[in-house]
C-alpha atoms as a PDB file:
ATOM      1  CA  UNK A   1       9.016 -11.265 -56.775  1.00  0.00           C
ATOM      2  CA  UNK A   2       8.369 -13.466 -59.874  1.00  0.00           C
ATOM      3  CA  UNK A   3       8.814 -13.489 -63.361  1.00  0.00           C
ATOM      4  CA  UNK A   4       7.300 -13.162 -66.553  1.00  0.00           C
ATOM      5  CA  UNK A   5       8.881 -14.606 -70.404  1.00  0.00           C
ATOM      6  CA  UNK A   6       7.282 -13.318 -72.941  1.00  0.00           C
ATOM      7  CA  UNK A   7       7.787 -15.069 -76.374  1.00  0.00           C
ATOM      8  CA  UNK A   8       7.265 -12.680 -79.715  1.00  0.00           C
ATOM      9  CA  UNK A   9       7.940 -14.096 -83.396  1.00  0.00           C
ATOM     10  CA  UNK A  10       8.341 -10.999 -85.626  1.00  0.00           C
ATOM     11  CA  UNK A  11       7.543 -10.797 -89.196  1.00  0.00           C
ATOM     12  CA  UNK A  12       8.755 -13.272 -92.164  1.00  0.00           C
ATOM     13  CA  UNK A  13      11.897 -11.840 -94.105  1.00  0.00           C
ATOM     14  CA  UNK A  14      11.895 -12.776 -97.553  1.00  0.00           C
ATOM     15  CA  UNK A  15      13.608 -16.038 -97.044  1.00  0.00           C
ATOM     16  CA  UNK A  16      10.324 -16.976 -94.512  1.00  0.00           C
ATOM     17  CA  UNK A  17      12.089 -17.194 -91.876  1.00  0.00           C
ATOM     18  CA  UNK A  18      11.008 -15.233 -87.979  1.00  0.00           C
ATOM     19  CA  UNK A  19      12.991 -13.594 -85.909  1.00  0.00           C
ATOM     20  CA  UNK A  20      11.823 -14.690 -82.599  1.00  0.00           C
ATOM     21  CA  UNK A  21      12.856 -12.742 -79.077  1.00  0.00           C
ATOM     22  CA  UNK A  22      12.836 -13.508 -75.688  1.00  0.00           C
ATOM     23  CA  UNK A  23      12.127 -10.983 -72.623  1.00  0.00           C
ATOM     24  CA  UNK A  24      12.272 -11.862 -69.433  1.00  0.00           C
ATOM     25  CA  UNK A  25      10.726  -9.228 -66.992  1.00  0.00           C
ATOM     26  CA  UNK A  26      10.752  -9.326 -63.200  1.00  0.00           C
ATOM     27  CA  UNK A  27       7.849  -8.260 -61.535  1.00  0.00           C
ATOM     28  CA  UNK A  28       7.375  -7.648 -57.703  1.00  0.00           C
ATOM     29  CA  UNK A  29       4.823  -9.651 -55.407  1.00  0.00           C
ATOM     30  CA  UNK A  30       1.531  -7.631 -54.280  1.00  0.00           C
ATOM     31  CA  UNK A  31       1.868  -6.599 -50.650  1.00  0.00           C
ATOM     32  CA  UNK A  32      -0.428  -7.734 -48.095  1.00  0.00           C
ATOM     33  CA  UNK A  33      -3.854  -5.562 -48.034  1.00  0.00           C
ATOM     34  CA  UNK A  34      -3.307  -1.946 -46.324  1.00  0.00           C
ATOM     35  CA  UNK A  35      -6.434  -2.648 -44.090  1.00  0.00           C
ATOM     36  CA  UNK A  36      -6.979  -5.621 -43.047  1.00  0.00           C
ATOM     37  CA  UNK A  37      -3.529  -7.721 -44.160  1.00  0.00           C
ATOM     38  CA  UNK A  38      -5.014 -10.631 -45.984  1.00  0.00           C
ATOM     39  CA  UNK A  39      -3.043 -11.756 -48.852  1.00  0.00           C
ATOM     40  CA  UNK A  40      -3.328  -9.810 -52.412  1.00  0.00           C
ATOM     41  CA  UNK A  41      -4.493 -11.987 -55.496  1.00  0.00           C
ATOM     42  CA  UNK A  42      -3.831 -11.282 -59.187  1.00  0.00           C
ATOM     43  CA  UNK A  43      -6.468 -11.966 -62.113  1.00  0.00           C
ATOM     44  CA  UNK A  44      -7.039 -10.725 -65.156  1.00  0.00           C
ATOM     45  CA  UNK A  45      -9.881  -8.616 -66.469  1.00  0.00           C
ATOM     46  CA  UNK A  46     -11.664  -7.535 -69.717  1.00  0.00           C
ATOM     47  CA  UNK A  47     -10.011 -10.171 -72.070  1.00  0.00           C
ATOM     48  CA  UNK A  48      -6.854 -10.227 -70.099  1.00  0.00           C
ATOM     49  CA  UNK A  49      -6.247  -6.519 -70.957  1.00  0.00           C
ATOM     50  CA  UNK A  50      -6.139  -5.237 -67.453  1.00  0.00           C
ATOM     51  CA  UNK A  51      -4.719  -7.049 -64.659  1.00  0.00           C
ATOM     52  CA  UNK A  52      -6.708  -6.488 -61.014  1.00  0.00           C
ATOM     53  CA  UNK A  53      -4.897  -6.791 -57.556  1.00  0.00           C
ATOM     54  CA  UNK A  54      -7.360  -7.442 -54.336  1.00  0.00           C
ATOM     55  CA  UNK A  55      -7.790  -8.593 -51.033  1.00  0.00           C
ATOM     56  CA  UNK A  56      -8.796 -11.798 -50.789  1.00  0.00           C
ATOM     57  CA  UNK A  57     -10.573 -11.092 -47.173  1.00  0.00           C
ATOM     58  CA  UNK A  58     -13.871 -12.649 -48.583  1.00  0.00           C
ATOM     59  CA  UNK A  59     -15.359 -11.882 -44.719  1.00  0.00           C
ATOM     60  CA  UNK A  60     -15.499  -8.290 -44.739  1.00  0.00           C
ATOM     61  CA  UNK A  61     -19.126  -6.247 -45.216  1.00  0.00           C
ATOM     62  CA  UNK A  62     -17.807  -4.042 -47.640  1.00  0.00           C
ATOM     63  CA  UNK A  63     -16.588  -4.389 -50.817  1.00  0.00           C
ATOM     64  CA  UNK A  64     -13.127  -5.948 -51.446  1.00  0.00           C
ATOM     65  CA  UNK A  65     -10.416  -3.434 -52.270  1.00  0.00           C
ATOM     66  CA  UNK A  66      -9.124  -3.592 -55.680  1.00  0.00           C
ATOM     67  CA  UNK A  67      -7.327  -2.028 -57.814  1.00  0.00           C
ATOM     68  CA  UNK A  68      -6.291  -2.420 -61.574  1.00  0.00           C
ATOM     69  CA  UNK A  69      -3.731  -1.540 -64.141  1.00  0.00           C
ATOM     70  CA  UNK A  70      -2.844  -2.016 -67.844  1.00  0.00           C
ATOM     71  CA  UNK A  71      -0.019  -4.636 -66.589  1.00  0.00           C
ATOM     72  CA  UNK A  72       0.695  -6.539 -64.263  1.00  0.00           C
ATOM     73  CA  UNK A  73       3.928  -4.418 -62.980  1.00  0.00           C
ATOM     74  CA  UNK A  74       1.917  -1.824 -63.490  1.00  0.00           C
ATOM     75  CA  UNK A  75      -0.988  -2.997 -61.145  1.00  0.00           C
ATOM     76  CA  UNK A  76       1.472  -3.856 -58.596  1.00  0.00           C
ATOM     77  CA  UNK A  77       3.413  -1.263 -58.345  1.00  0.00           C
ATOM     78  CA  UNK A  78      -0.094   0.790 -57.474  1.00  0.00           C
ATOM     79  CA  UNK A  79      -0.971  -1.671 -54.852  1.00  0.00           C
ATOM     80  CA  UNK A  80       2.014  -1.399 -53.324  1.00  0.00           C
ATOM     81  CA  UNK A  81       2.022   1.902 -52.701  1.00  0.00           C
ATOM     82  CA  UNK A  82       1.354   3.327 -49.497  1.00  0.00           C
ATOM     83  CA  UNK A  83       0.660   6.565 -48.156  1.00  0.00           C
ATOM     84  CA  UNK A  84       3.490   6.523 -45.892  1.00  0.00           C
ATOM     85  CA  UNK A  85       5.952   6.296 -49.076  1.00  0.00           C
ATOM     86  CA  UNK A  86       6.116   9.923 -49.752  1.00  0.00           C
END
């Protein structure tokens, strides 16, 4: 599992000063690949507004499962899921 701090400075109040916050967010490690069990990579896509997870099993005929989500927990969390959770 890693983690991800995300800085954000708000708007000036009338003195000109920001209000800046902090956010720390954990966010869990891709499992292995359901098929063949190479290790998962993360990258981002379009811009950096999706994030994908794949295989990284560059030997296989077919192409490379993948799948992508609007963050990275996000994308993870639908990697990681497995037909055998229920």
């Amino acid at each position: 599992m890693g983690t991800r701090l995300t800085i954000t400075r708000g708007p000036a109040n009338k003195n000109g000063d920001y209000k800046i916050t902090a956010n720390i967010e954990a966010t869990p490690s891709p499992k292995p690949c359901p098929f063949c069990g190479a290790p998962a990579r993360l990258w981002k896509w379009g811009m950096g507004a999706h994030t994908v997870v794949e295989c990284t099993n560059y030997d296989v005929d077919i192409h490379r499962v993948s799948i992508q989500g609007d963050t990275e927990a996000e994308a993870v969390d639908a990697w990681n899921r497995r037909a055998s959770d229920g």
